[in-house]
Protein backbone atom coordinates (compact mmCIF):
# COMPACT_ATOMS: atom_id res chain seq x y z
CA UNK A 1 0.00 0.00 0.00
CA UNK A 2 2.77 2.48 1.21
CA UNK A 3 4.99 1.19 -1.74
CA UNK A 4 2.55 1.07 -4.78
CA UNK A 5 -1.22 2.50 -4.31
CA UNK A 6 -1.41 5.15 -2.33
CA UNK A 7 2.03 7.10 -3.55
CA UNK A 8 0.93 6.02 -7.60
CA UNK A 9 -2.24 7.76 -6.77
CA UNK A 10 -0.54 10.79 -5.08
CA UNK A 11 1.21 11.09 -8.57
CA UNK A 12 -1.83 10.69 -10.75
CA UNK A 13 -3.53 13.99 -8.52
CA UNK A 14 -0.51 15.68 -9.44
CA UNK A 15 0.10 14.69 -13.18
CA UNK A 16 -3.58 15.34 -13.73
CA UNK A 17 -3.24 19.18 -12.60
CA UNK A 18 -2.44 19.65 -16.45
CA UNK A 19 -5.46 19.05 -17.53
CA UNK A 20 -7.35 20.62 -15.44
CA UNK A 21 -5.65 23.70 -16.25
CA UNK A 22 -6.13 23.08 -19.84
CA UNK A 23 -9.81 22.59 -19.70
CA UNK A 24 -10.23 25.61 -16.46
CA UNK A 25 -8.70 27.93 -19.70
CA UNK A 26 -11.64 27.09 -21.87
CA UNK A 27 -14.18 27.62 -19.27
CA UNK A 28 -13.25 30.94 -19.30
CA UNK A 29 -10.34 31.17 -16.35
CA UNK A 30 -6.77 32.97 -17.31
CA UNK A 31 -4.11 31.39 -16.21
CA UNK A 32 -0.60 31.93 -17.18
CA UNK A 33 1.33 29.15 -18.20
CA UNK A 34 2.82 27.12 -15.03
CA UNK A 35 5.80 24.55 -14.44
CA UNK A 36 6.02 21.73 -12.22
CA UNK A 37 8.86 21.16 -9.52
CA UNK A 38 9.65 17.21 -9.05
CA UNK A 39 11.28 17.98 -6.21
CA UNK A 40 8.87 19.73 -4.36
CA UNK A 41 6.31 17.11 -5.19
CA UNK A 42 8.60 14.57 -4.22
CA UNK A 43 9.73 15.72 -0.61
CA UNK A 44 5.48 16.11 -0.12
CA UNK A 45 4.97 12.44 -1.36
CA UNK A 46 7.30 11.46 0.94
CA UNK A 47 6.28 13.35 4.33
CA UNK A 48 2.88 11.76 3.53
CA UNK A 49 3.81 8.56 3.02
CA UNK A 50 5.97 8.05 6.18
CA UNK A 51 3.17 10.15 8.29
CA UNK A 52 1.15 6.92 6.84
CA UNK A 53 3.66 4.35 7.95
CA UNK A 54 3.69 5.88 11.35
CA UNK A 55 -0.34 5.51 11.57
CA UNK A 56 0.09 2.11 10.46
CA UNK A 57 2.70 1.64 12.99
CA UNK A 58 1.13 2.96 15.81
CA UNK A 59 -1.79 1.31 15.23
CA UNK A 60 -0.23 -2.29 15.50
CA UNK A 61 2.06 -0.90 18.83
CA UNK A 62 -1.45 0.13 20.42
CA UNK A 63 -2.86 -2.91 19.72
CA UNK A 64 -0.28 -4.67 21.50
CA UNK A 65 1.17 -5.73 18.56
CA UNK A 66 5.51 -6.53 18.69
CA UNK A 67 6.93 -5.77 15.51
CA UNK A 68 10.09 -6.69 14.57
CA UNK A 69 11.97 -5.39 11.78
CA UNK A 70 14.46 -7.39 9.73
CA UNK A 71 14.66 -10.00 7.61
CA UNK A 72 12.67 -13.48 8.78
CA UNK A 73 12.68 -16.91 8.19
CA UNK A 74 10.65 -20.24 9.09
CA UNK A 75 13.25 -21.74 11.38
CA UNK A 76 10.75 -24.66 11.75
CA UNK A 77 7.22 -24.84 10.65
CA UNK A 78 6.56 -22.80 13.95
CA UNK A 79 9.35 -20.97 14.77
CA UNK A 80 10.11 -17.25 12.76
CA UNK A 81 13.81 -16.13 13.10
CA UNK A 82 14.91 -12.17 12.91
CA UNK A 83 18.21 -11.48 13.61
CA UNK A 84 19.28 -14.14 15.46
CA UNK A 85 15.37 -13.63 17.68
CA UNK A 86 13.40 -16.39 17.88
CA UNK A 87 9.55 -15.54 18.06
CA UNK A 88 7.41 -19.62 18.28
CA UNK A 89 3.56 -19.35 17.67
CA UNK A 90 0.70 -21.81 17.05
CA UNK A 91 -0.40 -20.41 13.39
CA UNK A 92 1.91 -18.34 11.25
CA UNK A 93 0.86 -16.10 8.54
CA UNK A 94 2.81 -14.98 5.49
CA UNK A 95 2.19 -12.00 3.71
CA UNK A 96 5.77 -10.58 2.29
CA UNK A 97 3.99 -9.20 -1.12
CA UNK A 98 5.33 -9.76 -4.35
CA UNK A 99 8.73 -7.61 -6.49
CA UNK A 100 8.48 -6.39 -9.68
CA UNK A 101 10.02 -8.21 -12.65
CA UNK A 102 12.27 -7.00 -14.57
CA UNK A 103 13.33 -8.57 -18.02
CA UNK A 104 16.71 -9.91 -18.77
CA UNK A 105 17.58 -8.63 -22.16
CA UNK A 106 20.66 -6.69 -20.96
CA UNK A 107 19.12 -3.11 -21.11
CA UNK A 108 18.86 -1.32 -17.53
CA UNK A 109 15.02 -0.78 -16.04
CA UNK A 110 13.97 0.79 -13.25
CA UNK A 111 10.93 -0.77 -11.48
CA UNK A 112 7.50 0.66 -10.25
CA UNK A 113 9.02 0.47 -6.53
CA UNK A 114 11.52 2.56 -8.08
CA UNK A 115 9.93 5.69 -9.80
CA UNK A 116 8.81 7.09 -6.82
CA UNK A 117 12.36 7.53 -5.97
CA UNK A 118 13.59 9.25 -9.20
CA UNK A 119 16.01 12.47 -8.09
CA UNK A 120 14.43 14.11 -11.18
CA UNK A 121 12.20 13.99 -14.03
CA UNK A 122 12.65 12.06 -16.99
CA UNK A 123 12.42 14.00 -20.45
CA UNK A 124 12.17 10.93 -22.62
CA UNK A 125 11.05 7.98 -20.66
CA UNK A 126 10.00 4.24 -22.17
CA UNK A 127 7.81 2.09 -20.27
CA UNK A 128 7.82 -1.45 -20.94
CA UNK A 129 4.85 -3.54 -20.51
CA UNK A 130 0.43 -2.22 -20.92
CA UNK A 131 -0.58 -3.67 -17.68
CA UNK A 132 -2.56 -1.36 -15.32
CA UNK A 133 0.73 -0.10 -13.80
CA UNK A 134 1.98 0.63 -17.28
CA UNK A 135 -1.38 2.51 -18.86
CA UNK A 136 -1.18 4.52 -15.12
CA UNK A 137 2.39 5.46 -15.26
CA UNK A 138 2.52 6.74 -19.21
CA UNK A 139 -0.36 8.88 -18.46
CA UNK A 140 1.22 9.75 -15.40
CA UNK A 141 4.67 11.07 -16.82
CA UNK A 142 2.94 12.63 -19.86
CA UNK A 143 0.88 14.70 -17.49
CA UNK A 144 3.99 15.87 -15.70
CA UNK A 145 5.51 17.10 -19.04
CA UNK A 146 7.76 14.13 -20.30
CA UNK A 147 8.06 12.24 -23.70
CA UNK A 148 6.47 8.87 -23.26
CA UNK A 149 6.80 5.35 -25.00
CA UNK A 150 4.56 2.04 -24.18
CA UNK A 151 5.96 -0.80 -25.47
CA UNK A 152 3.63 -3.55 -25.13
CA UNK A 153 3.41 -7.22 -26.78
CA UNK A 154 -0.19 -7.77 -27.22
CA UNK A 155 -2.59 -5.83 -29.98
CA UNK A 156 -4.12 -3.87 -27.22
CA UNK A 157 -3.40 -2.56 -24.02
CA UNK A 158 -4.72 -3.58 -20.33
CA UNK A 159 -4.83 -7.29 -21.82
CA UNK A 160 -7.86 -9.09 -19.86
CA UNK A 161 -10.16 -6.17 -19.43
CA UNK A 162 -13.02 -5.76 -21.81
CA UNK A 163 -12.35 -5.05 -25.12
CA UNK A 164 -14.50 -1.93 -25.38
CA UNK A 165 -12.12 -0.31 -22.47
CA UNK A 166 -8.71 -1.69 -23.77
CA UNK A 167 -9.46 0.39 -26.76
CA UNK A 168 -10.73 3.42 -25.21
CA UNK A 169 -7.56 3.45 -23.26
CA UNK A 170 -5.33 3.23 -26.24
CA UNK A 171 -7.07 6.23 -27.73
CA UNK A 172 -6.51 8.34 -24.21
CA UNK A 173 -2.92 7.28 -23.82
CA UNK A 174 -2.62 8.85 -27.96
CA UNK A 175 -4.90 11.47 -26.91
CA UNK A 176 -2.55 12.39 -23.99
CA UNK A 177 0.42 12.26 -26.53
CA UNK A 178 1.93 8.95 -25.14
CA UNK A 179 3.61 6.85 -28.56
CA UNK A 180 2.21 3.39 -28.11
CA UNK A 181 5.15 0.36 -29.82
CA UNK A 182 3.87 -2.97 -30.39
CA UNK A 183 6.35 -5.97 -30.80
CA UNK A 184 8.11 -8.63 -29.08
CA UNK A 185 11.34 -7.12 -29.52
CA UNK A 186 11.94 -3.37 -30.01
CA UNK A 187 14.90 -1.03 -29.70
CA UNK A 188 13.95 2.78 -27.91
CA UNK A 189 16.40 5.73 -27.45
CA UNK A 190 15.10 7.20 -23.80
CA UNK A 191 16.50 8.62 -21.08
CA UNK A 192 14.69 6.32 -18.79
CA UNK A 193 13.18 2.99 -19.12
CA UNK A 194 10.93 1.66 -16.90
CA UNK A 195 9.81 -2.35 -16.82
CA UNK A 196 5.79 -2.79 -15.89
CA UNK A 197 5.48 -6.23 -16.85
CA UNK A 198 4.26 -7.83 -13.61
CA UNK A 199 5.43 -8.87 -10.18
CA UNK A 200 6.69 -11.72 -8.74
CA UNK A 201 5.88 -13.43 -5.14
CA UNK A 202 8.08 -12.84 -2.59
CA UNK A 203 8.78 -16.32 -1.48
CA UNK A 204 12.66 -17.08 -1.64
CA UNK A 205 15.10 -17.65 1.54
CA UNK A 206 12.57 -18.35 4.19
CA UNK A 207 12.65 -21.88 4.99
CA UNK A 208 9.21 -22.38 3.59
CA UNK A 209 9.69 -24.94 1.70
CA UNK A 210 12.31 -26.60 4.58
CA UNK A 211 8.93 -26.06 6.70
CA UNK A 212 6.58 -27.85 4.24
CA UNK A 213 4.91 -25.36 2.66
CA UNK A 214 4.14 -25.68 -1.41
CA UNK A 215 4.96 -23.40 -4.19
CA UNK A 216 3.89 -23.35 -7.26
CA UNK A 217 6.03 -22.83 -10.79
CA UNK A 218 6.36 -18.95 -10.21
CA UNK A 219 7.05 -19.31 -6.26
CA UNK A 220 3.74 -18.48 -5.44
CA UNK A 221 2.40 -20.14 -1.68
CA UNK A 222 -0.48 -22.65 -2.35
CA UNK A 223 -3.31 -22.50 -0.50
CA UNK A 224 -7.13 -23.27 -0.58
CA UNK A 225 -9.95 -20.73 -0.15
CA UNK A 226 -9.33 -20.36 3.58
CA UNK A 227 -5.76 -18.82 2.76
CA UNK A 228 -4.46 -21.93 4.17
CA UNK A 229 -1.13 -23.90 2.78
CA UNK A 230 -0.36 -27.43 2.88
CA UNK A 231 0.82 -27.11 6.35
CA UNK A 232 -2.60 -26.87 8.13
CA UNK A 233 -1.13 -23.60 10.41
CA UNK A 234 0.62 -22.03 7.97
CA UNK A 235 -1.62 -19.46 6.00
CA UNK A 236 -0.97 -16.44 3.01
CA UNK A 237 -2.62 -13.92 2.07
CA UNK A 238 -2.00 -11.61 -0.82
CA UNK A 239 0.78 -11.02 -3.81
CA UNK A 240 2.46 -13.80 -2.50
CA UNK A 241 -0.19 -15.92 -3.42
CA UNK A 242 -0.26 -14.95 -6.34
CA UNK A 243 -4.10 -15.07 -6.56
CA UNK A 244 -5.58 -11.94 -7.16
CA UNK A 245 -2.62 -8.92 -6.95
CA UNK A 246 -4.37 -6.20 -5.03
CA UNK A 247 -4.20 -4.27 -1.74
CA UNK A 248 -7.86 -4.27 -0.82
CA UNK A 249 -7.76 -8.18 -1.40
CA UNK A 250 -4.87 -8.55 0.59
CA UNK A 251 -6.49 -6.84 3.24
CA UNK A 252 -9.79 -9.13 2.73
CA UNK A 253 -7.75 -12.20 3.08
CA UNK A 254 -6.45 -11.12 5.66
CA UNK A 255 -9.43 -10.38 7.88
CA UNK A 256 -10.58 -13.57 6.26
CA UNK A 257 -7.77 -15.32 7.88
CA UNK A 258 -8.57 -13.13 11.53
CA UNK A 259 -12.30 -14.71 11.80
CA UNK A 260 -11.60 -18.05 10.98
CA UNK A 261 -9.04 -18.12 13.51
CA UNK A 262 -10.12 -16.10 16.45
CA UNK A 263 -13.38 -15.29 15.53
CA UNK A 264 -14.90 -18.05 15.76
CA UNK A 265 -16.07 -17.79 12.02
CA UNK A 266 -14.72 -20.00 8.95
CA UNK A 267 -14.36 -17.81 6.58
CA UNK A 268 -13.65 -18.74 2.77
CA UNK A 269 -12.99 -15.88 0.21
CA UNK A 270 -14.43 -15.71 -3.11
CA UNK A 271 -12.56 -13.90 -5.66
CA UNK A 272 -15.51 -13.70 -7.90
CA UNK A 273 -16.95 -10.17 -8.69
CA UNK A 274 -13.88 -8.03 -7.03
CA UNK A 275 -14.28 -4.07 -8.19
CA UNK A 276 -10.68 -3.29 -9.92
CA UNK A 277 -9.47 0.45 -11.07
CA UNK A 278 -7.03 1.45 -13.58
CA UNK A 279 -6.34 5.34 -12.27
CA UNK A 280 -5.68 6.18 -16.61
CA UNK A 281 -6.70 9.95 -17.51
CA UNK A 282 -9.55 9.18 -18.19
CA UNK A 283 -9.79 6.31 -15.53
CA UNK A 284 -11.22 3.21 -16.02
CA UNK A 285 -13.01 0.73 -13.83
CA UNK A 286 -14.51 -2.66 -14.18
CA UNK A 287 -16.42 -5.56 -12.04
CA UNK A 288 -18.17 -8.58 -13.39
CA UNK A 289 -17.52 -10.48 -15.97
CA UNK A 290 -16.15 -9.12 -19.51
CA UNK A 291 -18.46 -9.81 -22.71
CA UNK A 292 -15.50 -12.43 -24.05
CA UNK A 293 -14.97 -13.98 -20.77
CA UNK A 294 -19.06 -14.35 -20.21
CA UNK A 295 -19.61 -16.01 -23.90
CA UNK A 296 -16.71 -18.61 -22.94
CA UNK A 297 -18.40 -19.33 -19.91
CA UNK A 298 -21.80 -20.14 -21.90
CA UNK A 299 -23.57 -17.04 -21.23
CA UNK A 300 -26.08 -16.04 -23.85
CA UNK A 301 -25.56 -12.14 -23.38
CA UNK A 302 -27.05 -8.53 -24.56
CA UNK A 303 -24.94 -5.95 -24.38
CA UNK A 304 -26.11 -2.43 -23.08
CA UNK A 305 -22.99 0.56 -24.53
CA UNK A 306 -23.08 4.15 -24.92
CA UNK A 307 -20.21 6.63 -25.59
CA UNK A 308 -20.27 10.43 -25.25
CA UNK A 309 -18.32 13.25 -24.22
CA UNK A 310 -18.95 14.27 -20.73
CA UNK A 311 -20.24 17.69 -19.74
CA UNK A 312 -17.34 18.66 -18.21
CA UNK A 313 -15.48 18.95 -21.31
CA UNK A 314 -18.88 20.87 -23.13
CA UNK A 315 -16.83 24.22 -22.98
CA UNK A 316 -13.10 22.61 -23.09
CA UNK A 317 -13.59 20.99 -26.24
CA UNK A 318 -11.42 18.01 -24.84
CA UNK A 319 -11.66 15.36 -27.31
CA UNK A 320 -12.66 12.69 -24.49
CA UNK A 321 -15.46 10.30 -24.10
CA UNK A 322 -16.81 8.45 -21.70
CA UNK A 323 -17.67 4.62 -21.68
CA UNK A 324 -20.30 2.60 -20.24
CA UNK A 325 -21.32 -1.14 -20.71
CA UNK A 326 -23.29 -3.56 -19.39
CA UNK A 327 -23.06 -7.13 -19.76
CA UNK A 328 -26.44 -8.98 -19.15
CA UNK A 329 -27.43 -12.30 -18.76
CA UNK A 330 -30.10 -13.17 -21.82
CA UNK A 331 -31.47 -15.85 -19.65
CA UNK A 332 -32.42 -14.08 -16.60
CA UNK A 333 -31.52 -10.41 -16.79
CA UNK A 334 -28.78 -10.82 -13.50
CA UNK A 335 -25.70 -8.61 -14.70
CA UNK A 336 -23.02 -10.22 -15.16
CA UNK A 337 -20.27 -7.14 -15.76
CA UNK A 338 -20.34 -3.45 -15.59
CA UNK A 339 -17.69 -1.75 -17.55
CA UNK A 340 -16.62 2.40 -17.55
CA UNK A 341 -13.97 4.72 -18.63
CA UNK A 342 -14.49 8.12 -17.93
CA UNK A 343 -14.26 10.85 -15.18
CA UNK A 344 -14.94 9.12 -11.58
CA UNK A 345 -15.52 5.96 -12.93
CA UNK A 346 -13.49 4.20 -9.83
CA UNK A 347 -15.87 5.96 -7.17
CA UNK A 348 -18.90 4.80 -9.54
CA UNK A 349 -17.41 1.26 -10.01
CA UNK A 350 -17.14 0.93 -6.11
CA UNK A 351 -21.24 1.94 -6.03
CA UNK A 352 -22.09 -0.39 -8.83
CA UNK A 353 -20.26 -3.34 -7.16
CA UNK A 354 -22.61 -3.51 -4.10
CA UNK A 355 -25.51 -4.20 -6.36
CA UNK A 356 -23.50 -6.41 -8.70
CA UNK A 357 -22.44 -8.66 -5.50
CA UNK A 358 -26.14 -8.74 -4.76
CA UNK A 359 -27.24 -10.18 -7.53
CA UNK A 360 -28.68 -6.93 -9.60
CA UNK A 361 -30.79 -7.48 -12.63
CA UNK A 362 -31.08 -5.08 -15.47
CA UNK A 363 -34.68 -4.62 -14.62
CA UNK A 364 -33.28 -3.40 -11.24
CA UNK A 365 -31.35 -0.36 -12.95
CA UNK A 366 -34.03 0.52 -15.40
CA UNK A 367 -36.05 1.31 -12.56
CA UNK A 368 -34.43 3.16 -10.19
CA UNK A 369 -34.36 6.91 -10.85
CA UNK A 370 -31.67 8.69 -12.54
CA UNK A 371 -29.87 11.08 -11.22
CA UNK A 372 -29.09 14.01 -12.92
CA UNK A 373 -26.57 15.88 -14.23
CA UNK A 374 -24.06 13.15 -13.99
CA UNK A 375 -22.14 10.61 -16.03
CA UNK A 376 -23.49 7.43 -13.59
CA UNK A 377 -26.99 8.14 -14.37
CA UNK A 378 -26.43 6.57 -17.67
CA UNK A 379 -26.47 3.49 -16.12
CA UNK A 380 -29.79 3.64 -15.17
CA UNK A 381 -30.80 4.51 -18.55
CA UNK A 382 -29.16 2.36 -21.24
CA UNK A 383 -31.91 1.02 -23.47
């Protein structure tokens, strides 16, 4: 969280202060032109950031939590060693998180742990994979002023989301003047390249495997749906797992893992209908099933899509659109995905999800009442 989400979103407020002053122009404001200071922006990041580790730390010290910091390992299946400390304990839960991975073609990348780091802005900067970290970072350097490459493999970006918002993307990252390179193998002249082409669990060196515990081929723990490994007291939760690679999951499993321990409450997770985010400019956001994902699993679908620019660009003129589709179930109207790219689409996304996870059928949006002005009313409205 303190390494990935909350400082990448600290940076997309910041890069996205461009564009507001580009559209606040044509709505009739004057404002001269204005420079950013990486530096300054920096040094802020980082007094938040820390302010946050110290609320996180407190938290666990008030709690009556001991933390130890250090490297650890499984000395047995219930012993942890830190610096020569041994610390024995009737369940033992690993959650060390995953690193990024960075390609071994002889070129030199810098990670997304590492960018927040940088001791100044890159002019000409290449990132290398169209993941969500990759889409979030070009548009987040292009905001901030810099040339930006995406060198991606597949036809389209964000590979796995729906179609319909892989493609809007791509003509945002344009829009946003970030060159987009397809190929397996390409050469770039940058000052700065960047490698976004997925993490790796953080599993090596502990003794878990000494202790029992089973990885898979990547190094990933295995466990079942109650986040437990093949050692019946040894659980995992999170990029280590190498289930589902996101902080609010992490955090699910976790709690997960609290009530069927001490709460006296088994408690399996589902990773079915999880809300996801890709903070792009525009952003886009997604739960549900995808419409190729819901035909291969033998849905007989309609598909509910509109596309139009957003009233908040009416006097801008930005050349941006918003996205929304619906992917319904023919056979008895449940939804089965909810798809948008556009201006707030995470905080809509998080809305939508409740009724999603509840079992929502289209008939259930057409008639609640719209609200408007507003992009999510047009949810409520598809025909």
């Amino acid at each position: 969280m303190i390494r990935g989400c909350v400082p990448k979103k600290l940076m997309v407020y910041a890069s996205e202060v461009s564009r507001f002053l580009d559209d606040a122009r044509g709505q009739g404001w004057t404002i001269p032109s204005a420079s950013f200071d990486w530096p300054s922006f920096i040094e802020a990041k980082d007094n938040e950031i820390a302010r946050l580790s110290k609320v996180y730390l407190d938290n666990l010290r008030k709690h009556g939590v001991r933390v130890f910091e250090g490297h650890a390992r499984l000395g047995d299946a219930h012993t942890i060693e830190i610096h020569g400390e041994r610390v024995t304990a009737t369940n033992v839960l690993v959650a060390t998180g995953g690193k990024p991975r960075i390609p071994q073609d002889g070129k030199k990348y810098i990670s997304s742990d590492d960018v927040f780091h940088l001791p100044s802005l890159p002019d000409r900067i290449a990132i290398l994979g169209a993941g969500y970290i990759g889409v979030e970072f070009a548009h987040i350097f292009a905001g901030f002023g810099a040339h930006v490459s995406l060198i991606h493999r597949a036809e389209h970006v964000l590979r796995g989301f729906d179609p319909d918002v892989s493609k809007e993307i791509e003509r945002a990252l344009v829009a946003h003047g970030v060159k987009l390179v397809t190929g397996d193998c390409v050469d770039f002249s940058c000052d700065l390249a960047m490698a976004a082409i997925g993490r790796d669990p953080v599993s090596a060196g502990m003794g878990l495997v000494e202790a029992g515990v089973v990885l898979d081929g990547r190094g990933a723990i295995v466990v079942d749906e109650f986040s437990r490994s093949h050692v019946p007291h040894i659980y995992a939760v999170g990029d280590v797992t190498a289930r589902v690679s996101l902080t609010p999951v992490a955090i699910r499993e976790g709690q997960a893992v609290a009530d069927t321990l001490f709460g006296g409450k088994p408690t399996p997770i589902n990773h079915d209908l999880i809300p996801t985010a890709v903070f792009s400019q525009p952003p886009a956001a997604t739960v549900g099933l995808t419409e190729p994902a819901a035909r291969a699993g033998g849905h007989d679908v309609q598909i509910f899509r509109t596309r139009f620019r957003p009233m908040r660009y009416a006097l801008s003129g930005r050349d941006e659109y918003v996205l929304i589709k619906l992917v319904v179930s023919r056979a008895d109207d449940r939804v089965l995905g909810v798809h948008i790219v556009g201006p707030d689409a995470p905080e809509i996304i998080q809305s939508v999800a409740i009724a999603i996870t509840m079992g929502a059928k289209k008939a259930d949006l057409d008639r609640t009442f719209a609200l408007h002005p507003t992009t999510a009313e047009e949810l409520v409205l598809l025909r």
